[in-house]
Protein backbone atom coordinates (compact mmCIF):
# COMPACT_ATOMS: atom_id res chain seq x y z
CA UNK A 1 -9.40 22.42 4.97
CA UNK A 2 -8.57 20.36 7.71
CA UNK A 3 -7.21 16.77 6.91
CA UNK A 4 -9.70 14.33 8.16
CA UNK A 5 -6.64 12.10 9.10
CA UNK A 6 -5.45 13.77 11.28
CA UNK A 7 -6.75 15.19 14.82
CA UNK A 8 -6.93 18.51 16.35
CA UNK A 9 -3.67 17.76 18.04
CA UNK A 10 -1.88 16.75 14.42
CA UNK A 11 -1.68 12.97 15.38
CA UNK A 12 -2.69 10.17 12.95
CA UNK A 13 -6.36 9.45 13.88
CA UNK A 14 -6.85 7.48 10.43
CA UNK A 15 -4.56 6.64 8.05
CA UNK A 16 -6.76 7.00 4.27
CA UNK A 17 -3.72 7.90 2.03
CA UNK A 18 -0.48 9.02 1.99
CA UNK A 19 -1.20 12.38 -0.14
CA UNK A 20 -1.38 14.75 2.31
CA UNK A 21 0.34 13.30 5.38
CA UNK A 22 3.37 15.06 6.87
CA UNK A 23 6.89 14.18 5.96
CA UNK A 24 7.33 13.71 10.12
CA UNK A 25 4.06 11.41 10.60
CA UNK A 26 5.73 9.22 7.54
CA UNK A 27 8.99 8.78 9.03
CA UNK A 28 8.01 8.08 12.37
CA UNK A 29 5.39 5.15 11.17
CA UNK A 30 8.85 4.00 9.12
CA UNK A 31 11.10 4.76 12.35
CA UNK A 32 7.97 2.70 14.30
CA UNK A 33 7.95 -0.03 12.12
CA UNK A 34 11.88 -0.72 12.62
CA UNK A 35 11.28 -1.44 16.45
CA UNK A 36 8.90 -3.99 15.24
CA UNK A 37 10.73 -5.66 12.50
CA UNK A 38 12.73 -8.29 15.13
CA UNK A 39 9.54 -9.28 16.76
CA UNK A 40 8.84 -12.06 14.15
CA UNK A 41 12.54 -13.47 15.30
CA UNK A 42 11.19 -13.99 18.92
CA UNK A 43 10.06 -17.05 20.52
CA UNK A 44 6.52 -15.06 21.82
CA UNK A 45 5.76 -12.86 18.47
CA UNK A 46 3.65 -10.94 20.67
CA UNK A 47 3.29 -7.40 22.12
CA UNK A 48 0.94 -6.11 24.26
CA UNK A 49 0.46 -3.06 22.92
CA UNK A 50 -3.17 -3.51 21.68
CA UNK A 51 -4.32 -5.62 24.41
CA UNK A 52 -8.52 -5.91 24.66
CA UNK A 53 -8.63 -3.84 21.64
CA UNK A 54 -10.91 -5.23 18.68
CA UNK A 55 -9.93 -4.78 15.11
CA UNK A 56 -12.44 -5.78 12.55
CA UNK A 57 -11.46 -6.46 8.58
CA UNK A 58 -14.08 -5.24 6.28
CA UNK A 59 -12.35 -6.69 3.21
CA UNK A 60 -15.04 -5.52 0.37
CA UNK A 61 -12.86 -6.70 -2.45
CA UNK A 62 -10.48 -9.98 -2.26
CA UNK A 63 -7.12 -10.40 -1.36
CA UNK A 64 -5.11 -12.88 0.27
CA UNK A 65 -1.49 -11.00 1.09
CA UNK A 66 -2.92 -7.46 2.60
CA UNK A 67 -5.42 -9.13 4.47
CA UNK A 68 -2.93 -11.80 5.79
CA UNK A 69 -0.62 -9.43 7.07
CA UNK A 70 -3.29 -6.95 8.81
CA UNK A 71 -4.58 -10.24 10.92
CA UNK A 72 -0.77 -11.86 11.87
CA UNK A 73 0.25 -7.85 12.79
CA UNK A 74 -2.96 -6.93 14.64
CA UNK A 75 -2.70 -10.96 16.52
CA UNK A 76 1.20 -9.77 16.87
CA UNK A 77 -0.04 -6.39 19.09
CA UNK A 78 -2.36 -8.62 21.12
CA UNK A 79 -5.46 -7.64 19.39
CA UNK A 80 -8.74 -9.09 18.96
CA UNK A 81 -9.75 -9.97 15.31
CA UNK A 82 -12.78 -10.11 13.60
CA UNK A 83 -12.53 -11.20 9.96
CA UNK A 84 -15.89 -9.70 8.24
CA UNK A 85 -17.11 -12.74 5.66
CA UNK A 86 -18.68 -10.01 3.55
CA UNK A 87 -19.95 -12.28 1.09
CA UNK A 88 -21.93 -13.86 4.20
CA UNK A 89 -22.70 -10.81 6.21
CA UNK A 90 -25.74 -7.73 5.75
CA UNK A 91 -24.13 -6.33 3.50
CA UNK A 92 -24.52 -8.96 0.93
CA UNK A 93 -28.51 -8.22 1.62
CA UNK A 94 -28.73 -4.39 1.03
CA UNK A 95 -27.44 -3.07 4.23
CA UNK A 96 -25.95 -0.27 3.26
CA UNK A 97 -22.26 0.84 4.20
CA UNK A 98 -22.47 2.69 6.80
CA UNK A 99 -25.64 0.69 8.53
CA UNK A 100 -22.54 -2.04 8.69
CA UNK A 101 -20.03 0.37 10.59
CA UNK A 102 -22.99 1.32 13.25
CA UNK A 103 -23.89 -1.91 13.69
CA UNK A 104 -20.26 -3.06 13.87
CA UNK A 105 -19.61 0.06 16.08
CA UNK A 106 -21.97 -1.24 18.25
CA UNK A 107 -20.00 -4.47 18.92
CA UNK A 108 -17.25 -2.33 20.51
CA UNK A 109 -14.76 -1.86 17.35
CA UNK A 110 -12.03 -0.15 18.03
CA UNK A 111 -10.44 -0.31 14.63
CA UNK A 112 -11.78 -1.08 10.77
CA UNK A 113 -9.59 -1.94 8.76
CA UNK A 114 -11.40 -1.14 5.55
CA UNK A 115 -10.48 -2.49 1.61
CA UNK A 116 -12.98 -1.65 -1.07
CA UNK A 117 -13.96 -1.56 -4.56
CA UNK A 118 -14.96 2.00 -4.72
CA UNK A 119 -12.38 4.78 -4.47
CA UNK A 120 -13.48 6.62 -1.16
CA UNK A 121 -15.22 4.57 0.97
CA UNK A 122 -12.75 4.66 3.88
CA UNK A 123 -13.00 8.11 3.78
CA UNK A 124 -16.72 7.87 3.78
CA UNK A 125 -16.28 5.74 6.91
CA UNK A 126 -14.10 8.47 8.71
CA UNK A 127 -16.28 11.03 7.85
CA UNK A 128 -19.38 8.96 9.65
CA UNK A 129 -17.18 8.21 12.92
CA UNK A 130 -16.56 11.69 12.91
CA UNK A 131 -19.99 13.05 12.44
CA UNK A 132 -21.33 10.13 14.96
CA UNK A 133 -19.10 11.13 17.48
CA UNK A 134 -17.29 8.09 17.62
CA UNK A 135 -13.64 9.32 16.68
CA UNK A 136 -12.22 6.95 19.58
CA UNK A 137 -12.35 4.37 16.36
CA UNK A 138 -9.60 4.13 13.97
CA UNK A 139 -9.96 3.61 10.20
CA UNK A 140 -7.26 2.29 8.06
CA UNK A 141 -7.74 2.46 4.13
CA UNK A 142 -6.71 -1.20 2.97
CA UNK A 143 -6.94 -0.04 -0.55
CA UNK A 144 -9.86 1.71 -2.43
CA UNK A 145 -10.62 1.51 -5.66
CA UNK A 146 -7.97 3.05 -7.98
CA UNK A 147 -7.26 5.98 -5.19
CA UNK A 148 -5.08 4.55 -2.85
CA UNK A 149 -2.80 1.50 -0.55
CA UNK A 150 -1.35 3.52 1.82
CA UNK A 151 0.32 0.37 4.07
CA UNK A 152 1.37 -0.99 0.96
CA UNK A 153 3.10 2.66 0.17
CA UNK A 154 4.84 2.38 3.58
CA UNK A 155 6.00 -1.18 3.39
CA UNK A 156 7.46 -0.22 -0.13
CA UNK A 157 9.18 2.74 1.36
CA UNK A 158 10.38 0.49 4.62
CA UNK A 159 11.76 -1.68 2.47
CA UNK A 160 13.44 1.41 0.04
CA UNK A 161 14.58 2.80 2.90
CA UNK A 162 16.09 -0.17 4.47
CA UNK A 163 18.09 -1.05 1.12
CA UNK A 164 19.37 2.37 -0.19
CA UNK A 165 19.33 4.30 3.43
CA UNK A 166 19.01 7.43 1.66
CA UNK A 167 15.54 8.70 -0.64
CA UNK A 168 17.43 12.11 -1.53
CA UNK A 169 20.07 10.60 -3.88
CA UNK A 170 17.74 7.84 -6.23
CA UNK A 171 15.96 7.43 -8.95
CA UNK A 172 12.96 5.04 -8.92
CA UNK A 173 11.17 4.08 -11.64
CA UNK A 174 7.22 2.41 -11.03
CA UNK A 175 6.73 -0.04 -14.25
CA UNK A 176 3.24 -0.99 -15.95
CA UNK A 177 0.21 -0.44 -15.21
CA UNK A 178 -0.11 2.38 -13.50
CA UNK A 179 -3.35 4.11 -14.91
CA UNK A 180 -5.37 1.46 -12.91
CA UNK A 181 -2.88 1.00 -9.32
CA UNK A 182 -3.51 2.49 -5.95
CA UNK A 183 -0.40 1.22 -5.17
CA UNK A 184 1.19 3.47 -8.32
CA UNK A 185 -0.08 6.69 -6.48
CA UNK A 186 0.57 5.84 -2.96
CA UNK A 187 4.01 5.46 -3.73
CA UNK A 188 4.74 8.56 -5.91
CA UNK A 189 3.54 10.28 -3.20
CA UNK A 190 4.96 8.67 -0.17
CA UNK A 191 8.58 9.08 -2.82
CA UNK A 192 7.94 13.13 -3.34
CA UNK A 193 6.89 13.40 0.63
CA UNK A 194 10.51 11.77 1.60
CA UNK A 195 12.04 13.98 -1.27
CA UNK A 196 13.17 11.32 -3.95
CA UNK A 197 14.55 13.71 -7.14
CA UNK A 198 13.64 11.22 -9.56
CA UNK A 199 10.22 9.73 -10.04
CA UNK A 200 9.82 8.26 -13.24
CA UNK A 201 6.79 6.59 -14.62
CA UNK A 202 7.48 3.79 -17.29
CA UNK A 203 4.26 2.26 -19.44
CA UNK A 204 2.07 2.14 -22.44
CA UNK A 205 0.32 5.13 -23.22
CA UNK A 206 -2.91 3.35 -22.95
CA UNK A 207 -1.70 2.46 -19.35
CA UNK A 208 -0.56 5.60 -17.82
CA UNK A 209 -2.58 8.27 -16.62
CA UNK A 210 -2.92 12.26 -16.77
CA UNK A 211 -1.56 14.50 -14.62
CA UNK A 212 1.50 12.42 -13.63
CA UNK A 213 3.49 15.41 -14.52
CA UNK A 214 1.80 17.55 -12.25
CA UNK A 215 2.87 15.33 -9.89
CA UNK A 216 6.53 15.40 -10.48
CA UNK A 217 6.90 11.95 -11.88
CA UNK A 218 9.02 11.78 -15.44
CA UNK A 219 7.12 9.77 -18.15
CA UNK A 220 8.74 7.31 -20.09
CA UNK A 221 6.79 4.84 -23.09
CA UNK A 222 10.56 2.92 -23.92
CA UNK A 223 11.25 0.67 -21.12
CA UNK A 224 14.83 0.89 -21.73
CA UNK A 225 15.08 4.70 -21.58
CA UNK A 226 13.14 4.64 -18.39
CA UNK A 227 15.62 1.83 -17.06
CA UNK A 228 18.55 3.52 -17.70
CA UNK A 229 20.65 4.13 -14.18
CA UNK A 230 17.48 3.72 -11.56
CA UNK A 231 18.11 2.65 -8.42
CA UNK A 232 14.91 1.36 -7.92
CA UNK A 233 12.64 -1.10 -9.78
CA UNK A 234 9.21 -1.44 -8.74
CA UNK A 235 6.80 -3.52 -10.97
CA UNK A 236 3.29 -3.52 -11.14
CA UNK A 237 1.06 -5.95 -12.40
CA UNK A 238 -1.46 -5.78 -15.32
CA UNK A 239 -5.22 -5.51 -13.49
CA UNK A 240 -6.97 -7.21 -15.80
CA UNK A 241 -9.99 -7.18 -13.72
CA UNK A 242 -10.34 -3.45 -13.95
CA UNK A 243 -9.72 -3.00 -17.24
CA UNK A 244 -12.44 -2.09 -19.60
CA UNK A 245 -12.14 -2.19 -23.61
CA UNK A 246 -8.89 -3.58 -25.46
CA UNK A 247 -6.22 -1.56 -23.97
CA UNK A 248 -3.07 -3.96 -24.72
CA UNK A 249 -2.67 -6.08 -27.78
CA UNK A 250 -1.65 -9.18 -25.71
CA UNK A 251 0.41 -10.23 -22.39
CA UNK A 252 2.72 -11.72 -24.34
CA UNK A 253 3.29 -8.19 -26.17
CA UNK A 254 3.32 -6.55 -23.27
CA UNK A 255 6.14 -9.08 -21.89
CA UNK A 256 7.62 -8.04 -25.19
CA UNK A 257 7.67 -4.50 -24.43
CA UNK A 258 7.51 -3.89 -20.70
CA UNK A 259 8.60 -6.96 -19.31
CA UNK A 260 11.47 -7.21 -16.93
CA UNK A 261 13.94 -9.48 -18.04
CA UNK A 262 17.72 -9.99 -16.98
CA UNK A 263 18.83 -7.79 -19.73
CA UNK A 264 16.74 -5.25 -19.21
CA UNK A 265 17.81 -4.86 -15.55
CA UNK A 266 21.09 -5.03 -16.44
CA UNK A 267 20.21 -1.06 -18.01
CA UNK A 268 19.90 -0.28 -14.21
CA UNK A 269 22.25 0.48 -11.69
CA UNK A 270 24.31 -2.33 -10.77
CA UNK A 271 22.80 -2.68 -7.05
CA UNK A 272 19.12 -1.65 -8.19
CA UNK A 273 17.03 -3.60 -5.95
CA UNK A 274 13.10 -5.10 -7.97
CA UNK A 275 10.33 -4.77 -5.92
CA UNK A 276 6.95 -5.99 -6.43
CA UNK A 277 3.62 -5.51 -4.37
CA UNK A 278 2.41 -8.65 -5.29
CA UNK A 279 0.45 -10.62 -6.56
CA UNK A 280 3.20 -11.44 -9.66
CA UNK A 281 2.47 -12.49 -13.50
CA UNK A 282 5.83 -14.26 -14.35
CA UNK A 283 6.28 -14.02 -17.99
CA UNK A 284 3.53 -10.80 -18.35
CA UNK A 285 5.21 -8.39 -16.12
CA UNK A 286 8.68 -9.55 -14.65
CA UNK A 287 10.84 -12.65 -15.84
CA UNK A 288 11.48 -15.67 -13.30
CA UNK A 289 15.14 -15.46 -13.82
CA UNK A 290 14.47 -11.74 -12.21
CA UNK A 291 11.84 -12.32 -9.67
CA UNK A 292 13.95 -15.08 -8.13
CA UNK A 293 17.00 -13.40 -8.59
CA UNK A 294 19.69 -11.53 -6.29
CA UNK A 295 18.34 -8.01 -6.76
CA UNK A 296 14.70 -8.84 -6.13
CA UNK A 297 13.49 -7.90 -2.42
CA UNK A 298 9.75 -9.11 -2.60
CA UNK A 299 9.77 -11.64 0.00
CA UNK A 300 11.47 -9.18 2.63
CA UNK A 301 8.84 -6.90 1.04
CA UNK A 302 6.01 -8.89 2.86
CA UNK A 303 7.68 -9.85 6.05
CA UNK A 304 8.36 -5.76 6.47
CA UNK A 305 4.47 -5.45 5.77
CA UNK A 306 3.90 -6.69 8.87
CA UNK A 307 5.85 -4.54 10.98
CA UNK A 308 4.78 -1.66 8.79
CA UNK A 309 1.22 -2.35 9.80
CA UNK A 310 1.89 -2.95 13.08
CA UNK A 311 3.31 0.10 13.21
CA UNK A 312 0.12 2.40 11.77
CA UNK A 313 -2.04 0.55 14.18
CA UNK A 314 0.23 0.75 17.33
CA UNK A 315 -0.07 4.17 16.87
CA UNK A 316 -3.48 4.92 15.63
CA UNK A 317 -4.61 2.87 19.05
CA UNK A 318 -2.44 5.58 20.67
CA UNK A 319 -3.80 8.87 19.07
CA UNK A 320 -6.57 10.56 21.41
CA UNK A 321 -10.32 10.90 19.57
């Protein structure tokens, strides 16, 4: 089966999730993003890259940091911006989906950048450009559902990759909740694709999925076990929001249990760098005295974000329909 991110000439024509991408498209977004990464130091933050190009964010679900950094990096290429008000627009009054993207497509979009509740509906999207004939438009997932975050993948990567230099010699270990993250799956399999030996899963039972053997992740329910000598920390937040039923006794025996606290980073290797994706529970998920610490990188996280997104846009505007 063809993979409807790619087109006939093996260039990124959308970028839906990292499962499935080549090992060379993922390196040169990272190698992309580097070129980008001193442009916030300049007096002009501006490149003229996507010059008289429109980019329009359909942001289906809220969020403040994604949606933030996919406006200052498309502004930061010279773009046009539309920000959708969703709660404003048709689609709060039955329009369906893809009545929006015609409509919008109609306007002269060049790009959507596209974050929903509902796992699939950027592929959806991609599928409809396609079967329009309008592939000269771009799609970029902005997270869907519990499926995927493929910029937020990359920027944790960047920012991996920047740190250690090397993915073949580390272990990374992805804490908490990751039965209900898109962000937990985009980076196991950006990690396997750049050929990390050591994936290991850390969590409840109640919060960790099926199948993440199959995926060649190591699953640990002990925090400290699955601490022990990882390079790599990268915590996820409880999602409270898409939880259903009584799956954890209480945040503050979850802190208890899966919390990351000063001693238990100290089980770590002595450079392991924390990483979160944001936004962070202090006291549920990661300690102050840790978030704020030495070892954490989750500011330079988000300013990398930026130049990681850059990056996928730069060259989706590039790739030929």
């Amino acid at each position: 089966m063809l993979n409807p991110q790619l087109n006939k000439n093996g260039e990124l024509q959308h970028l839906l999730s990292i499962e499935g991408l080549p090992k060379a498209i993922v390196n040169h977004i990272l190698d992309t993003a580097s070129s980008f990464v001193g442009i916030s130091d300049r007096e002009v933050k501006k490149v003229p890259l996507m010059r008289g190009k429109s980019v329009f964010n359909l942001f289906f679900e809220n969020s403040t940091r994604t949606r933030t950094t996919f406006e200052i990096a498309s502004k930061r290429l010279s773009a046009d911006v539309i920000n959708l008000n969703i709660q404003a627009s048709s689609a709060s009054k039955g329009e369906s989906l893809l009545d929006t993207i015609d409509n919008l497509s109609a306007m002269h979009a060049d790009m959507f950048v596209v974050r929903h509740s509902q796992s699939g509906a950027p592929y959806l999207i991609a599928k409809h450009l396609i079967d329009t004939r309008q592939s000269h438009v771009h799609v970029v997932n902005a997270g869907d559902g519990r499926h995927a975050h493929p910029t937020q993948g990359l920027l944790d990567m960047y920012t991996i990759r920047h740190y250690k230099k090397d993915f073949t010699k580390l272990r990374v270990a992805i804490v908490g909740d990751i039965l209900h993250s898109r962000v937990a799956r985009s980076d196991i399999h950006a990690l396997t694709t750049l050929g990390v030996p050591e994936v290991r899963a850390i969590g409840p039972h109640t919060l960790l999925p099926g199948g993440l053997e199959q995926m060649g992740v190591r699953v640990f329910t002990n925090m400290d076990e699955g601490l022990k000598d990882v390079d790599v920390i990268i915590m996820l937040r409880l999602q409270n929001e898409r939880m259903s039923g009584a799956l954890l006794p209480s945040a503050q025996e979850y802190f208890k249990s899966y919390g990351l606290t000063p001693e238990r980073l100290a089980l770590a290797r002595p450079d392991a760098i924390v990483m979160h994706p944001g936004p962070m529970n202090r006291g549920v998920e990661i300690d102050s005295a840790v978030a704020d610490g030495t070892q954490a990188v989750i500011l330079p996280q988000v300013t990398f974000g930026i130049a990681v997104r850059m990056a996928v846009m730069s060259i989706l505007a590039g790739a030929q329909g």
